[in-house]
PDB file of N, CA and C in Angstrom:
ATOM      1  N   UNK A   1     102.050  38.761 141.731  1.00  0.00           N
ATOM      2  CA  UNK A   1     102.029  40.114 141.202  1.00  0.00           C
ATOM      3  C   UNK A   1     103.346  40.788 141.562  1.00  0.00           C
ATOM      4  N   UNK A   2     103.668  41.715 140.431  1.00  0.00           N
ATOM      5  CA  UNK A   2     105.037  42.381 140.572  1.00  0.00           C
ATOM      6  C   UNK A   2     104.750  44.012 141.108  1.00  0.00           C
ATOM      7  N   UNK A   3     105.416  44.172 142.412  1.00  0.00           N
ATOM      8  CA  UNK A   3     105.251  45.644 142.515  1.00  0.00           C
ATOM      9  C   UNK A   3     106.239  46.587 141.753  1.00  0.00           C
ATOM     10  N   UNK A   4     105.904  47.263 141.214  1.00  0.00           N
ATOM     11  CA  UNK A   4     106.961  48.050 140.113  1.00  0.00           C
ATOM     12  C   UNK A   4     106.671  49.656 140.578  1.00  0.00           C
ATOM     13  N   UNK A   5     107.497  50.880 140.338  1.00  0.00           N
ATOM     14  CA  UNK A   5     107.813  52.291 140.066  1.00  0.00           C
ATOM     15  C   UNK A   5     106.800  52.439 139.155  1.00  0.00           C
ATOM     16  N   UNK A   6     105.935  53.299 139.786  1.00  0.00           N
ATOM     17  CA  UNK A   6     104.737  53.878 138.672  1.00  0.00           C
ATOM     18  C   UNK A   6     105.227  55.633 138.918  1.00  0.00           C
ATOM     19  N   UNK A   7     106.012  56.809 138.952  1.00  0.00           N
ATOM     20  CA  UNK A   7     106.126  58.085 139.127  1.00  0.00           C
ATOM     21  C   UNK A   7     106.767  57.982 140.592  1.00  0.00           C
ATOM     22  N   UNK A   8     105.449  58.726 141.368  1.00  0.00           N
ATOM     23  CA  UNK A   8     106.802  58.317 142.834  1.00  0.00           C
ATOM     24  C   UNK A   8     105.923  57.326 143.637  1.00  0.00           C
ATOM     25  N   UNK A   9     104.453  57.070 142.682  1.00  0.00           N
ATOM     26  CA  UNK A   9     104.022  55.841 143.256  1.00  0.00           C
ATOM     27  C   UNK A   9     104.553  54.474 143.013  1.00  0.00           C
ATOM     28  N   UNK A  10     104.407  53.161 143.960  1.00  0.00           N
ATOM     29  CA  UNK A  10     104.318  51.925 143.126  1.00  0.00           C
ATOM     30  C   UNK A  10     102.898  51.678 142.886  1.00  0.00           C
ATOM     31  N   UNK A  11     103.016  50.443 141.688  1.00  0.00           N
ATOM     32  CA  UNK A  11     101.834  50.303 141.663  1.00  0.00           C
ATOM     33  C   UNK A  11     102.133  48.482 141.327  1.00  0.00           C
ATOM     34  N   UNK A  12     100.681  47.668 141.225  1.00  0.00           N
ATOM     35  CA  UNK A  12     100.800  46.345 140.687  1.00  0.00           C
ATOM     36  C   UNK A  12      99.899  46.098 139.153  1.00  0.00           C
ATOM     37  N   UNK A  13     100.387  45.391 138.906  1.00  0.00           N
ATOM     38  CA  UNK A  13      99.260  44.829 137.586  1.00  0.00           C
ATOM     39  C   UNK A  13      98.726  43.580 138.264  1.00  0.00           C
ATOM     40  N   UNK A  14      97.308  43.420 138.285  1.00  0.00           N
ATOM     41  CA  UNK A  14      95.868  42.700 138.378  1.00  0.00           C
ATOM     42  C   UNK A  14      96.374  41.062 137.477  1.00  0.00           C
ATOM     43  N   UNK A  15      96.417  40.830 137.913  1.00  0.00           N
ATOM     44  CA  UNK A  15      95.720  38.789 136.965  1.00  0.00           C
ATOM     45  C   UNK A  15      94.485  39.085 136.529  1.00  0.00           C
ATOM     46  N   UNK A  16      94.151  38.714 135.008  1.00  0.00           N
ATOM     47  CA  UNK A  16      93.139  38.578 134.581  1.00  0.00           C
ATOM     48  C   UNK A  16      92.043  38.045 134.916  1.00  0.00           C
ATOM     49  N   UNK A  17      92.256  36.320 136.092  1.00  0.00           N
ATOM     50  CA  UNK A  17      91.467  36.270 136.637  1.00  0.00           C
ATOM     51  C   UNK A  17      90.646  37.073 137.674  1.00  0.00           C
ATOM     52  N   UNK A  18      91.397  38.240 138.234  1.00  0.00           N
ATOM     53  CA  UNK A  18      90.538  38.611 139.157  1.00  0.00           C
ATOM     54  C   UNK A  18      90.449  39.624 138.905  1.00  0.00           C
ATOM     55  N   UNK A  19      90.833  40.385 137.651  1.00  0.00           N
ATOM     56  CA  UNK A  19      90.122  41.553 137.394  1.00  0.00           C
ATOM     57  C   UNK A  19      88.136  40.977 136.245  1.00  0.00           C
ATOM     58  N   UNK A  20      88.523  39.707 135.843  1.00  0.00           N
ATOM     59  CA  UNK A  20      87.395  39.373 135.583  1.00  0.00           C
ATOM     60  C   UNK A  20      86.351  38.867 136.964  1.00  0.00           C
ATOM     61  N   UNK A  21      86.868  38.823 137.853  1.00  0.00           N
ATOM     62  CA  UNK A  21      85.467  38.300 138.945  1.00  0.00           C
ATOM     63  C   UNK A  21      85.446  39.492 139.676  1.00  0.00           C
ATOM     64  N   UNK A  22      86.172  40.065 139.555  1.00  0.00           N
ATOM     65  CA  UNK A  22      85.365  41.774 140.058  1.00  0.00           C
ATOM     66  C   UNK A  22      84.838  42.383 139.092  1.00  0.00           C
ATOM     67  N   UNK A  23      85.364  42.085 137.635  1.00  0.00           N
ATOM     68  CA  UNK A  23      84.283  42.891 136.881  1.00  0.00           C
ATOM     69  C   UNK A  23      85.189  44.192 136.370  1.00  0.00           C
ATOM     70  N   UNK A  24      86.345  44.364 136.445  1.00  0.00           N
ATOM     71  CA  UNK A  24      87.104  45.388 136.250  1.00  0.00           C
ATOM     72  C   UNK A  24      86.841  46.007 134.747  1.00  0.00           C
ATOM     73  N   UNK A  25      87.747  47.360 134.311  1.00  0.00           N
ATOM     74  CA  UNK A  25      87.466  47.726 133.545  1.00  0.00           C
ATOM     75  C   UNK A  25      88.525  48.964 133.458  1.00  0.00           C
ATOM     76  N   UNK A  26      88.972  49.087 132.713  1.00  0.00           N
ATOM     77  CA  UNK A  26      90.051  50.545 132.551  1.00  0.00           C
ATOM     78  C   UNK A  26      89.170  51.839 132.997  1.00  0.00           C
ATOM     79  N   UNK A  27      89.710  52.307 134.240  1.00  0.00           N
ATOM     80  CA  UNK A  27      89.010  53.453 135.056  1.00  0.00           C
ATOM     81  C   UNK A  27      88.540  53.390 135.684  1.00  0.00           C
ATOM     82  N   UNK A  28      87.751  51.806 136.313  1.00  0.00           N
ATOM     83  CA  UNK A  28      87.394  51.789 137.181  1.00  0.00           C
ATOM     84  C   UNK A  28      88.305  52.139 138.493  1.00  0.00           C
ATOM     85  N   UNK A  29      87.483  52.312 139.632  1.00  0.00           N
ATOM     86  CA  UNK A  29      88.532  52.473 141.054  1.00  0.00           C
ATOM     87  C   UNK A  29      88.076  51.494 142.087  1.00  0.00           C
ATOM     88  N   UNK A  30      89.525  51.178 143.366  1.00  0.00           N
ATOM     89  CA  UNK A  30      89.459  49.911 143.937  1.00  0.00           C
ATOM     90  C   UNK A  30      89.456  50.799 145.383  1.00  0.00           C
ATOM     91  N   UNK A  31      88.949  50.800 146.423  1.00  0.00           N
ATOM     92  CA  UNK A  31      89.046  50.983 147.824  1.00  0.00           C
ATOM     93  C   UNK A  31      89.733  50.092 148.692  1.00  0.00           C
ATOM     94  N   UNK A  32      90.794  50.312 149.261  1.00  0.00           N
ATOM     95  CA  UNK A  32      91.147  49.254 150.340  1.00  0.00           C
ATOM     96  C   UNK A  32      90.411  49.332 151.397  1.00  0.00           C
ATOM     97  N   UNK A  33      89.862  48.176 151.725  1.00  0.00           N
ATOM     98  CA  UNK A  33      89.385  48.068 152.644  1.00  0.00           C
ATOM     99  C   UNK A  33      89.505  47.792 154.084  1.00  0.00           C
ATOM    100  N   UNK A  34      90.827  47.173 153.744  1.00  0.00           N
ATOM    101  CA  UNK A  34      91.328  45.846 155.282  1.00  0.00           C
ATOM    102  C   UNK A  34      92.731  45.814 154.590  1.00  0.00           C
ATOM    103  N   UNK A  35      94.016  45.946 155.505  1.00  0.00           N
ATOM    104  CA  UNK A  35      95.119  46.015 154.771  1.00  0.00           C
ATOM    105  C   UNK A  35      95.662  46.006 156.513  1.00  0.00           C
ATOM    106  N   UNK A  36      96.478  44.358 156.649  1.00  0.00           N
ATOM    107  CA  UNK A  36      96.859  43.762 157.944  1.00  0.00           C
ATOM    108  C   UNK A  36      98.188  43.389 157.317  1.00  0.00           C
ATOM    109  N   UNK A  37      99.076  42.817 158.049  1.00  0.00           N
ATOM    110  CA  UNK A  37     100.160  42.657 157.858  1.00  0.00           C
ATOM    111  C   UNK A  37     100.462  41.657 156.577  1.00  0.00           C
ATOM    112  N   UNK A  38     101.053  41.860 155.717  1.00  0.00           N
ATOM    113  CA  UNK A  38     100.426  40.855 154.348  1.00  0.00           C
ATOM    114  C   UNK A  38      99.451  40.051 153.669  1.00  0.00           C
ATOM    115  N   UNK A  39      98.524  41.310 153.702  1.00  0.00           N
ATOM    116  CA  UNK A  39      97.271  41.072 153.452  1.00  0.00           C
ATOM    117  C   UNK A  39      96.255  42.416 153.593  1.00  0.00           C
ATOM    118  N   UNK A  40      95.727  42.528 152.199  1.00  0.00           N
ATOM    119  CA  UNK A  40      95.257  43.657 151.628  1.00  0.00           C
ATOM    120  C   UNK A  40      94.180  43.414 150.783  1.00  0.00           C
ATOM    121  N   UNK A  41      92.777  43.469 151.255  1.00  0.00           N
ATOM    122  CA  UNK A  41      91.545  43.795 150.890  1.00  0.00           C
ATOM    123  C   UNK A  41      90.965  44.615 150.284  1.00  0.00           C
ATOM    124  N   UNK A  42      90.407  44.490 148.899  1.00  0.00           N
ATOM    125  CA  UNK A  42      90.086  45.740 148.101  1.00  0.00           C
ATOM    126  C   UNK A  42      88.508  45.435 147.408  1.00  0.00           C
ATOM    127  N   UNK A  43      87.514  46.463 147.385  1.00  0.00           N
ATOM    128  CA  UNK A  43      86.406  46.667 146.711  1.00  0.00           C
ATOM    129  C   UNK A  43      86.492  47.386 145.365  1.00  0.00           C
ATOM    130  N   UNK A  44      85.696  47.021 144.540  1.00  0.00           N
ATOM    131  CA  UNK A  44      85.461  47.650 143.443  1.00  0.00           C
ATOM    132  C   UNK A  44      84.336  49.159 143.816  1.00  0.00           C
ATOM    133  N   UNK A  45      84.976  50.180 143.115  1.00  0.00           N
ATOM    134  CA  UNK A  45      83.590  51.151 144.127  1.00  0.00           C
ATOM    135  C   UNK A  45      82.853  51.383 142.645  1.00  0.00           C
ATOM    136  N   UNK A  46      81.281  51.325 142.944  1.00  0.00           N
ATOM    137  CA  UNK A  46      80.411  51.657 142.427  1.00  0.00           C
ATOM    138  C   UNK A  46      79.887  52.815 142.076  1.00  0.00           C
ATOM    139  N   UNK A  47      80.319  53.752 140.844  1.00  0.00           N
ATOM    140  CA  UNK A  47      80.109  54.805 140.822  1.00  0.00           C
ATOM    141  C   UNK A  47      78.798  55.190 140.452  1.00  0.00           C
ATOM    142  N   UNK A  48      78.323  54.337 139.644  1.00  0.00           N
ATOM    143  CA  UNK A  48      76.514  54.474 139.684  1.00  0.00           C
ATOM    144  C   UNK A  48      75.790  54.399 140.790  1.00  0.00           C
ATOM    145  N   UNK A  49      75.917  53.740 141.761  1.00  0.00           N
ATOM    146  CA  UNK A  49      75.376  53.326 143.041  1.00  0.00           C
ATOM    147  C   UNK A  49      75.468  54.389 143.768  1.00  0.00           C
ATOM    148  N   UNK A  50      76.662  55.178 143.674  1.00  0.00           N
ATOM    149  CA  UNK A  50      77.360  56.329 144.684  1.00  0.00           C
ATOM    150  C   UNK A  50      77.053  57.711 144.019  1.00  0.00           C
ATOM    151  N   UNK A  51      76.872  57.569 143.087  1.00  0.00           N
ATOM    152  CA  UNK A  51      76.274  58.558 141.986  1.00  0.00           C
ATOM    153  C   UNK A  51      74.304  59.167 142.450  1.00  0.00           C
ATOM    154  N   UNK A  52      73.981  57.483 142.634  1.00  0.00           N
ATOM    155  CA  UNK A  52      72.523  57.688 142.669  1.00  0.00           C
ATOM    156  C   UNK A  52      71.686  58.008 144.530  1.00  0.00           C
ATOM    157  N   UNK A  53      72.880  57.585 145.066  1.00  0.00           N
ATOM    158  CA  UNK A  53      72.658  58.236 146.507  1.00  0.00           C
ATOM    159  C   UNK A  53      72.962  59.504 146.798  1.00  0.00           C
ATOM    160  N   UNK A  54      74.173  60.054 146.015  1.00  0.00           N
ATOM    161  CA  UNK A  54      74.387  61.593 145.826  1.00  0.00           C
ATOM    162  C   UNK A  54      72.820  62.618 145.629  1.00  0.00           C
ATOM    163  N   UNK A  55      72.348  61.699 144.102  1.00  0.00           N
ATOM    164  CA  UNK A  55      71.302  62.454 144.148  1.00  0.00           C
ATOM    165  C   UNK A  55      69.875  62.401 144.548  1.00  0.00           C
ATOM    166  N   UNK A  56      69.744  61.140 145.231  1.00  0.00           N
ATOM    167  CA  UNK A  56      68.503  61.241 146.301  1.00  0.00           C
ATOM    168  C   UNK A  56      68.300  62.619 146.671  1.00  0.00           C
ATOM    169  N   UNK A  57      69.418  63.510 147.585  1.00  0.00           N
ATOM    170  CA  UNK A  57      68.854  64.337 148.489  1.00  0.00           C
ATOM    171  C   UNK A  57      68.295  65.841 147.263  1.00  0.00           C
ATOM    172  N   UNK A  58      68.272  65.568 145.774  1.00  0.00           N
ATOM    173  CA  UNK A  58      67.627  66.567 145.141  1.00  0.00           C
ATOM    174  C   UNK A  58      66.285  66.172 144.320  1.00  0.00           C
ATOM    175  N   UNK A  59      66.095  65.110 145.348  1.00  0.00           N
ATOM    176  CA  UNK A  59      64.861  65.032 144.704  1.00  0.00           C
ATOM    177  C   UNK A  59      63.314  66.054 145.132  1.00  0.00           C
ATOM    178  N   UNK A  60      62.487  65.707 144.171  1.00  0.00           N
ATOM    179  CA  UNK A  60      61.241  67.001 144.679  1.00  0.00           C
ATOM    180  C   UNK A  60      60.238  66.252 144.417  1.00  0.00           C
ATOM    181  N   UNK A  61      59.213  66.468 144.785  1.00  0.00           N
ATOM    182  CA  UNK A  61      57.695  65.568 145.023  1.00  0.00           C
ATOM    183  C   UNK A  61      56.992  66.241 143.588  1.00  0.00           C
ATOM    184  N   UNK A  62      57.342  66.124 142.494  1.00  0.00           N
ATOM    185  CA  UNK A  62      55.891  66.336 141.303  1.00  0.00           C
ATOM    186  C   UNK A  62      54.323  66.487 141.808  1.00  0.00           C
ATOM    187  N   UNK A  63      54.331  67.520 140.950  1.00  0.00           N
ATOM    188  CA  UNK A  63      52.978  67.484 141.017  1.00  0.00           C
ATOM    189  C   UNK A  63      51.955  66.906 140.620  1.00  0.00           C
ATOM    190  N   UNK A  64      50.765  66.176 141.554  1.00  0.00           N
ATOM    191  CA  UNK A  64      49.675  65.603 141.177  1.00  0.00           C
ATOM    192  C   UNK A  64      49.274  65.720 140.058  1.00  0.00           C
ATOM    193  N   UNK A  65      49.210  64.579 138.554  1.00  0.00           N
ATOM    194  CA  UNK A  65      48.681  64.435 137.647  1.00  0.00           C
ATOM    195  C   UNK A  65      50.064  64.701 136.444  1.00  0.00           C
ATOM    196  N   UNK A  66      51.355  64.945 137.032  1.00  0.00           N
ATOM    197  CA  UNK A  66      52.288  65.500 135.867  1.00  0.00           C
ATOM    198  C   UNK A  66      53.030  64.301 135.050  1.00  0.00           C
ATOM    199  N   UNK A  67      53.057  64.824 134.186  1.00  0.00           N
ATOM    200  CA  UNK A  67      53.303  64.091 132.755  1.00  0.00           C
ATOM    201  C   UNK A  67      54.722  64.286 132.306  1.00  0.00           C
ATOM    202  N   UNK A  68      55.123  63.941 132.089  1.00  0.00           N
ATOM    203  CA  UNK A  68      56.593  64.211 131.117  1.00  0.00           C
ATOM    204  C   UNK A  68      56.133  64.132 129.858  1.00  0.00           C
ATOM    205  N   UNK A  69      56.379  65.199 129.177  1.00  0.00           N
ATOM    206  CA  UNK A  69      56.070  65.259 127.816  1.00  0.00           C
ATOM    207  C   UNK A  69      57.683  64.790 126.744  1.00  0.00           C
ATOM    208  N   UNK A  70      58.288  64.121 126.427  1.00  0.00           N
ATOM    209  CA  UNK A  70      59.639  63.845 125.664  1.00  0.00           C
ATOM    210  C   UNK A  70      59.753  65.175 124.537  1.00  0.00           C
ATOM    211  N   UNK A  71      58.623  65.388 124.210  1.00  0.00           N
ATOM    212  CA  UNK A  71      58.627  66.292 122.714  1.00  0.00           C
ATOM    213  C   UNK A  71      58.572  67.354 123.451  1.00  0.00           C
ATOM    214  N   UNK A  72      58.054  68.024 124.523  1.00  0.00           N
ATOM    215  CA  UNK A  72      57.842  69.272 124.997  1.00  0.00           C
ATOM    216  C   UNK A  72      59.306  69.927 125.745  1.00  0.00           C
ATOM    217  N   UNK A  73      59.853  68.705 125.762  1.00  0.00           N
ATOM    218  CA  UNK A  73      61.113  68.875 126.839  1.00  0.00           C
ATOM    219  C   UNK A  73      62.250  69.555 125.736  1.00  0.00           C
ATOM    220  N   UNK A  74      61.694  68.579 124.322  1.00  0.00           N
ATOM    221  CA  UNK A  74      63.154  68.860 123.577  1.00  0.00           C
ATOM    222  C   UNK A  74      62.812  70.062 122.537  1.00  0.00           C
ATOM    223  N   UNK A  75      61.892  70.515 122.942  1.00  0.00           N
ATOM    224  CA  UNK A  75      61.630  71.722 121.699  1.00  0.00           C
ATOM    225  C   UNK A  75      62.887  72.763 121.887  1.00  0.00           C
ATOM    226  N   UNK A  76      62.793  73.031 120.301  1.00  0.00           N
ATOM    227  CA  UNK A  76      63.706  74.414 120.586  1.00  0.00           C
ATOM    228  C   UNK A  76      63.377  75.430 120.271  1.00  0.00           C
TER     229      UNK A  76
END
């Protein structure tokens, strides 16, 4: 990989192979994880995953017997 002038960042371009075994995707984002003296560890971060622990803490206990109605929800 070539490190190149991206603004006043550098940045690299990915090998196809390993943006396919992580699963990459334009927009996704990478976390370093471990970054030792030539040698630099990176995760793919999960924004659904991180998304859905966000909203655990708004969840609320329904009430006994409640229904979701689809048609009642979307009336206008």
């Amino acid at each position: 990989m070539l490190v190149s002038k991206w603004g006043n960042s550098l940045a690299i371009r990915l090998p196809k192979a390993l943006v396919d075994e992580l699963g990459l995707k334009e927009g996704d984002e990478l976390n370093v994880v471990r970054a030792s003296k030539g040698e630099i560890a990176v995760e793919k971060v999960d924004k659904r995953a991180e998304f859905l622990r966000q909203v655990e803490q708004f969840q609320f206990p329904l009430p006994g017997g409640y229904k979701f109605d689809r048609d009642k929800a979307n009336e206008r």
